[in-house]
PDB file of N, CA and C in Angstrom:
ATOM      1  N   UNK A   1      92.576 113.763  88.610  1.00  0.00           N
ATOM      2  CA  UNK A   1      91.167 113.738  88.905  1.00  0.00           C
ATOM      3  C   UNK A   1      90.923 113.076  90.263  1.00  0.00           C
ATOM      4  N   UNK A   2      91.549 111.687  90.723  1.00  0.00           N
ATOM      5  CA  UNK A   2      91.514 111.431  91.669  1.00  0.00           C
ATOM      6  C   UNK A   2      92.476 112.262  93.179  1.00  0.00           C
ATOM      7  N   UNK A   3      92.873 113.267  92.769  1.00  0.00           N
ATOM      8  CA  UNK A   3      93.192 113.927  93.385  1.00  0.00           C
ATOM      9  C   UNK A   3      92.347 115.235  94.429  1.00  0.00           C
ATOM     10  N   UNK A   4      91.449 115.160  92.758  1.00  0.00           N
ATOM     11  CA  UNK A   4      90.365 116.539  93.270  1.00  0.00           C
ATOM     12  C   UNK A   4      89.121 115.769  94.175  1.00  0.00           C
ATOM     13  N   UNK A   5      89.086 114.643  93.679  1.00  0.00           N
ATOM     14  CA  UNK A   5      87.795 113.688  94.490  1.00  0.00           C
ATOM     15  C   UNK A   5      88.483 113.365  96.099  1.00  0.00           C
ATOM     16  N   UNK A   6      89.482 113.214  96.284  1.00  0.00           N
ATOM     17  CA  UNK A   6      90.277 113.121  97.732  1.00  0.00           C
ATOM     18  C   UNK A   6      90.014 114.666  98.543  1.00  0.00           C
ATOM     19  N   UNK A   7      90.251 115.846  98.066  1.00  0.00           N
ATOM     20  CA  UNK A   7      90.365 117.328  97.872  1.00  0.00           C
ATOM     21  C   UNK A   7      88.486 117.483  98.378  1.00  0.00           C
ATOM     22  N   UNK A   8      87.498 117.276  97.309  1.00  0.00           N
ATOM     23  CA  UNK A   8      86.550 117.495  98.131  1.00  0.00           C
ATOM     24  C   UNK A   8      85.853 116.719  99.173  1.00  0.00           C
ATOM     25  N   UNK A   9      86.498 115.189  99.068  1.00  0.00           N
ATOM     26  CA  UNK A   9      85.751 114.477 100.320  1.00  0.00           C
ATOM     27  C   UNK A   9      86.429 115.299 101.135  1.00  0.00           C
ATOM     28  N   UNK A  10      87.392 115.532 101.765  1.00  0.00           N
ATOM     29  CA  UNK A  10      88.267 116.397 102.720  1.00  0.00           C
ATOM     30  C   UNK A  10      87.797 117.074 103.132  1.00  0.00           C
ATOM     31  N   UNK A  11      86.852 118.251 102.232  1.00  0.00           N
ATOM     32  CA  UNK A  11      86.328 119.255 102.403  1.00  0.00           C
ATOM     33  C   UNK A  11      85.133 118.866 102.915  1.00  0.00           C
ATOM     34  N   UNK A  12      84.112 117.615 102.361  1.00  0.00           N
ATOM     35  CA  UNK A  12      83.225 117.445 102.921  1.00  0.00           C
ATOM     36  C   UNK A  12      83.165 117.218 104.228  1.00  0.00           C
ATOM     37  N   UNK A  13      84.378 116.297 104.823  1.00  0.00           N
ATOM     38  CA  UNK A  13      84.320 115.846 106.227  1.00  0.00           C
ATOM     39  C   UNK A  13      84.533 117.185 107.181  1.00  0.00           C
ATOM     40  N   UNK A  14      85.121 118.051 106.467  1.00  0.00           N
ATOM     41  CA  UNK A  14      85.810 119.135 107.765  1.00  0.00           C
ATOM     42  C   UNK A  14      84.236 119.879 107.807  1.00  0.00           C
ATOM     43  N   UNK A  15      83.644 120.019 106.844  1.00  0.00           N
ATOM     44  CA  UNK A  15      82.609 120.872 106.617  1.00  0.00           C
ATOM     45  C   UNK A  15      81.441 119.437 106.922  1.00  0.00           C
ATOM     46  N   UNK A  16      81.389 118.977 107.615  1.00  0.00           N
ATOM     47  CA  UNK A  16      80.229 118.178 108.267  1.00  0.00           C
ATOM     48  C   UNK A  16      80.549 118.163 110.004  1.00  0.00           C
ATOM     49  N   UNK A  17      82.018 118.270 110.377  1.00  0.00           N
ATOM     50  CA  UNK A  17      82.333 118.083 111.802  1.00  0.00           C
ATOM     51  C   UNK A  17      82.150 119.465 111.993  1.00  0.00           C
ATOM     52  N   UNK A  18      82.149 120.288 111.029  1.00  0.00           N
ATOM     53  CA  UNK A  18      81.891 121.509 111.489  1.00  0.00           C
ATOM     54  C   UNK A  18      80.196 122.241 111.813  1.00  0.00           C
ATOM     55  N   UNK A  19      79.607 121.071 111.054  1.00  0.00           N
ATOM     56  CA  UNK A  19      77.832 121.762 110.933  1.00  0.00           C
ATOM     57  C   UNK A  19      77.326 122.282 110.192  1.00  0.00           C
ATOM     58  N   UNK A  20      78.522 122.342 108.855  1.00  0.00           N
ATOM     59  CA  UNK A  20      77.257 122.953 107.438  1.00  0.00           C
ATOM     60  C   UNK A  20      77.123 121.597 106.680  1.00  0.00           C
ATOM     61  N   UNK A  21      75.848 121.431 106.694  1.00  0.00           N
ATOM     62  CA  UNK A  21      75.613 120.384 106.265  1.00  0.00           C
ATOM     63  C   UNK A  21      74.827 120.542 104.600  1.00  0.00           C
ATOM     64  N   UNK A  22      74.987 121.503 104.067  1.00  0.00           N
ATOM     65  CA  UNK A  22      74.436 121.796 102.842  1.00  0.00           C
ATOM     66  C   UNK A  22      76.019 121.929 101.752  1.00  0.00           C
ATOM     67  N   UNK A  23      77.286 122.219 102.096  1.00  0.00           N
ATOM     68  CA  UNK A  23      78.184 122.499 101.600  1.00  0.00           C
ATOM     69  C   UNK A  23      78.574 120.811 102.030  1.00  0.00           C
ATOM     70  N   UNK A  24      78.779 120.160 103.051  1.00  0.00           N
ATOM     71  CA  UNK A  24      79.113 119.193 102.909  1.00  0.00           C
ATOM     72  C   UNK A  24      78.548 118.163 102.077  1.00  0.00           C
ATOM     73  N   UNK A  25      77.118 117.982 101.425  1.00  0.00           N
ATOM     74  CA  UNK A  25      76.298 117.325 101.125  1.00  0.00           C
ATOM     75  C   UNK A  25      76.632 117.419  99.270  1.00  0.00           C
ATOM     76  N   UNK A  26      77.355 118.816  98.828  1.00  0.00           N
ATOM     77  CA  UNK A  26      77.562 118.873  98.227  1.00  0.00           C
ATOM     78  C   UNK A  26      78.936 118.995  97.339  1.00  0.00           C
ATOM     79  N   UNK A  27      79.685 118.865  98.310  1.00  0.00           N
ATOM     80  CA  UNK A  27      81.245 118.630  98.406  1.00  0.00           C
ATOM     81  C   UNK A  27      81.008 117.324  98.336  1.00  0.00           C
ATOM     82  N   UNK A  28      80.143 116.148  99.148  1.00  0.00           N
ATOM     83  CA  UNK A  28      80.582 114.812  98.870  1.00  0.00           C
ATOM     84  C   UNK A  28      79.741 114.280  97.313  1.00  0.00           C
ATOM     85  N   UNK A  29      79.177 115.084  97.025  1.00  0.00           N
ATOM     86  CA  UNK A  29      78.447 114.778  95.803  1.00  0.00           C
ATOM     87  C   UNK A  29      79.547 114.946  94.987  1.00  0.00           C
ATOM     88  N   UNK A  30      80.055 116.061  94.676  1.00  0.00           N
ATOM     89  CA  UNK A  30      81.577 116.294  93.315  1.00  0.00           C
ATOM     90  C   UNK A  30      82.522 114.873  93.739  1.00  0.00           C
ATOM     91  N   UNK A  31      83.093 115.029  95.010  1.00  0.00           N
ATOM     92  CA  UNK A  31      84.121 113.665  95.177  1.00  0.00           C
ATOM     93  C   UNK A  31      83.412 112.822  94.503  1.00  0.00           C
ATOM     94  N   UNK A  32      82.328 112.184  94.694  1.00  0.00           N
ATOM     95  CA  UNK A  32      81.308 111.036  93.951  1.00  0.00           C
ATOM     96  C   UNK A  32      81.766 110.878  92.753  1.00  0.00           C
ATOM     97  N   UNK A  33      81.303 112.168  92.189  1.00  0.00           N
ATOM     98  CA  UNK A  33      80.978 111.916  90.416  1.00  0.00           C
ATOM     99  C   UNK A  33      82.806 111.985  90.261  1.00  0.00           C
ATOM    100  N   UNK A  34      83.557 112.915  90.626  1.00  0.00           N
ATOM    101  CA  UNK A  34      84.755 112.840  90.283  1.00  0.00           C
ATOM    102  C   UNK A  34      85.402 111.271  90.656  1.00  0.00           C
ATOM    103  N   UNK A  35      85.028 110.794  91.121  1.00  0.00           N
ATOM    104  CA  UNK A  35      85.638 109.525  91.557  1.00  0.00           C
ATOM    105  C   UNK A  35      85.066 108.515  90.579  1.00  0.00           C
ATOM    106  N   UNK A  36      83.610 108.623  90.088  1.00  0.00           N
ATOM    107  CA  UNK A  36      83.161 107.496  89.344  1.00  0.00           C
ATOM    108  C   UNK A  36      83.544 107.927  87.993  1.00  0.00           C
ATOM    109  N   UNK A  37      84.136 109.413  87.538  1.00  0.00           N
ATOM    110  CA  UNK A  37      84.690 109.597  86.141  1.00  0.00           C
ATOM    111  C   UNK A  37      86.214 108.914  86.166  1.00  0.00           C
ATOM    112  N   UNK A  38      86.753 109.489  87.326  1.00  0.00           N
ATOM    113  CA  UNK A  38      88.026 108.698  87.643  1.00  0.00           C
ATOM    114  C   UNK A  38      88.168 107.309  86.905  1.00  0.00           C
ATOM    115  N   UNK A  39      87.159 106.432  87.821  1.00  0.00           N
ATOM    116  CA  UNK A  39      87.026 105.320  87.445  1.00  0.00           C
ATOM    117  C   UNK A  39      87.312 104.547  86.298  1.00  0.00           C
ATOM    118  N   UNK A  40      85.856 105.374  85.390  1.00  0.00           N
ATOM    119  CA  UNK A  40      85.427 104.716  84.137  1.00  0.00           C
ATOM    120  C   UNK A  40      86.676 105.101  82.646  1.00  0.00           C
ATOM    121  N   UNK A  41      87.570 106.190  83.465  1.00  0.00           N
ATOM    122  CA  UNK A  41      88.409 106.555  82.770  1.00  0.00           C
ATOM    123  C   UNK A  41      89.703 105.644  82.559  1.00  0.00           C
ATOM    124  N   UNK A  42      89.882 105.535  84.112  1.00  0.00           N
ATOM    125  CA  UNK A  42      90.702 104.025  84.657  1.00  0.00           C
ATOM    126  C   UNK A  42      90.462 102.929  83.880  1.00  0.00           C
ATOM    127  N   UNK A  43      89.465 102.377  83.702  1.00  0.00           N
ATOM    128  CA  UNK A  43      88.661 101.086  83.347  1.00  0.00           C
ATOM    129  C   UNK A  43      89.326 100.841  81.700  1.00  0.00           C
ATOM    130  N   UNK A  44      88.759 102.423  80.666  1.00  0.00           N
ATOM    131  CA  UNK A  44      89.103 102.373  79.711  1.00  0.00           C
ATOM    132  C   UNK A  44      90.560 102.290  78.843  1.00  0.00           C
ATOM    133  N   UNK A  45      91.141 103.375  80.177  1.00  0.00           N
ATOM    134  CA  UNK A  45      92.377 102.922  79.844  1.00  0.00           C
ATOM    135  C   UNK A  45      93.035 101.746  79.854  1.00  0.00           C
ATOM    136  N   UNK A  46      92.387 100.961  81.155  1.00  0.00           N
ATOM    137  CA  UNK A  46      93.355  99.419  81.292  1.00  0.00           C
ATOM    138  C   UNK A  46      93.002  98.522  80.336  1.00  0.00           C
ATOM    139  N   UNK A  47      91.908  98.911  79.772  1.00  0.00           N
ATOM    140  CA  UNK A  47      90.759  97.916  78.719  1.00  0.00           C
ATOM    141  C   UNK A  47      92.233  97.898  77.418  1.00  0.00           C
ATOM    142  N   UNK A  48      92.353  99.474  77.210  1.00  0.00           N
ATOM    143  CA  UNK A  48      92.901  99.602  75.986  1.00  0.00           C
ATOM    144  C   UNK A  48      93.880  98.993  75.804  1.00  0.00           C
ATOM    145  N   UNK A  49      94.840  99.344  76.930  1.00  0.00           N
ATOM    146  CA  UNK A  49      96.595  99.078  76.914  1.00  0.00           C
ATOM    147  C   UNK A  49      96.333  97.368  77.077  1.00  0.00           C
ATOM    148  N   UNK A  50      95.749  96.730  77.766  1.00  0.00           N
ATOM    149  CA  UNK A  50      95.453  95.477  77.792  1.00  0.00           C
ATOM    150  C   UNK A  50      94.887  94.686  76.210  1.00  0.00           C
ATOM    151  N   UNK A  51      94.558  95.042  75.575  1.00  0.00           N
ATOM    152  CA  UNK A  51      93.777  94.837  74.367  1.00  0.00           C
ATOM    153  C   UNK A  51      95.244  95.363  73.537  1.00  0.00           C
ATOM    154  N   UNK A  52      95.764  96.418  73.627  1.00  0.00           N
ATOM    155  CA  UNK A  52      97.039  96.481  72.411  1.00  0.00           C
ATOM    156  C   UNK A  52      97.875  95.824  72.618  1.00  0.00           C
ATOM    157  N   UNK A  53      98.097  95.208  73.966  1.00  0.00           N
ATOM    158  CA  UNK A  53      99.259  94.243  74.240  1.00  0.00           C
ATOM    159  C   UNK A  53      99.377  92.949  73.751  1.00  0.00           C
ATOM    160  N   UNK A  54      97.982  92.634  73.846  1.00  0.00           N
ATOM    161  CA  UNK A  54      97.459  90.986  73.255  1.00  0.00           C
ATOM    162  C   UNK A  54      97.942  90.978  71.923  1.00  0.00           C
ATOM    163  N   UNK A  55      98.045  92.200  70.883  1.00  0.00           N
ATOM    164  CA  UNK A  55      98.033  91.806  69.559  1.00  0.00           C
ATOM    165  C   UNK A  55      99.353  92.219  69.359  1.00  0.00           C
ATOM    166  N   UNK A  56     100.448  92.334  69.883  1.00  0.00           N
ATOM    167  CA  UNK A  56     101.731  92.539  69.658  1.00  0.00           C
ATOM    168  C   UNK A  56     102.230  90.998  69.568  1.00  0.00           C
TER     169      UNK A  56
END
Protein backbone atom coordinates (compact mmCIF):
# COMPACT_ATOMS: atom_id res chain seq x y z
CA UNK A 1 0.00 0.00 0.00
CA UNK A 2 2.73 2.23 0.79
CA UNK A 3 4.05 1.53 -2.33
CA UNK A 4 1.01 2.70 -4.39
CA UNK A 5 0.93 6.07 -2.19
CA UNK A 6 4.85 6.67 -3.33
CA UNK A 7 3.47 5.55 -7.15
CA UNK A 8 0.84 8.32 -7.12
CA UNK A 9 2.66 11.16 -5.35
CA UNK A 10 5.20 10.48 -8.33
CA UNK A 11 2.59 10.84 -10.58
CA UNK A 12 1.33 13.83 -8.96
CA UNK A 13 4.67 15.71 -9.10
CA UNK A 14 5.46 14.80 -12.83
CA UNK A 15 1.85 15.78 -13.62
CA UNK A 16 2.11 19.27 -11.77
CA UNK A 17 5.76 20.19 -13.43
CA UNK A 18 4.01 19.35 -16.31
CA UNK A 19 0.68 21.72 -15.97
CA UNK A 20 -2.25 19.47 -15.42
CA UNK A 21 -3.19 20.53 -12.48
CA UNK A 22 -6.59 18.68 -12.11
CA UNK A 23 -4.90 15.06 -12.47
CA UNK A 24 -2.25 16.20 -10.19
CA UNK A 25 -4.66 17.47 -7.51
CA UNK A 26 -6.04 14.24 -7.69
CA UNK A 27 -3.21 11.87 -7.84
CA UNK A 28 -2.02 13.69 -4.59
CA UNK A 29 -5.37 13.13 -3.02
CA UNK A 30 -5.16 8.89 -3.50
CA UNK A 31 -1.28 9.09 -2.19
CA UNK A 32 -3.07 10.94 0.92
CA UNK A 33 -5.73 8.58 1.74
CA UNK A 34 -3.44 5.61 0.68
CA UNK A 35 -0.85 6.76 3.00
CA UNK A 36 -3.21 7.56 5.99
CA UNK A 37 -4.78 3.79 5.43
CA UNK A 38 -1.17 2.72 5.30
CA UNK A 39 -0.78 4.21 8.47
CA UNK A 40 -3.68 3.28 10.62
CA UNK A 41 -3.03 -0.20 9.36
CA UNK A 42 0.66 0.16 10.59
CA UNK A 43 -0.52 1.50 13.95
CA UNK A 44 -2.84 -1.58 14.40
CA UNK A 45 -0.62 -3.91 13.60
CA UNK A 46 2.22 -2.67 15.99
CA UNK A 47 -0.63 -2.17 18.69
CA UNK A 48 -1.34 -5.93 18.24
CA UNK A 49 2.05 -7.74 18.00
CA UNK A 50 3.06 -5.37 20.91
CA UNK A 51 0.05 -6.31 23.14
CA UNK A 52 0.62 -10.33 22.30
CA UNK A 53 4.12 -10.04 23.30
CA UNK A 54 3.42 -8.55 26.78
CA UNK A 55 1.33 -11.64 27.66
CA UNK A 56 3.77 -14.34 26.68
Amino acid sequence: MLYWAVVFLIVAIIAGILGFGGIAAAAAGMAKILFYIFLIIFLITLIMGLSRRSRI
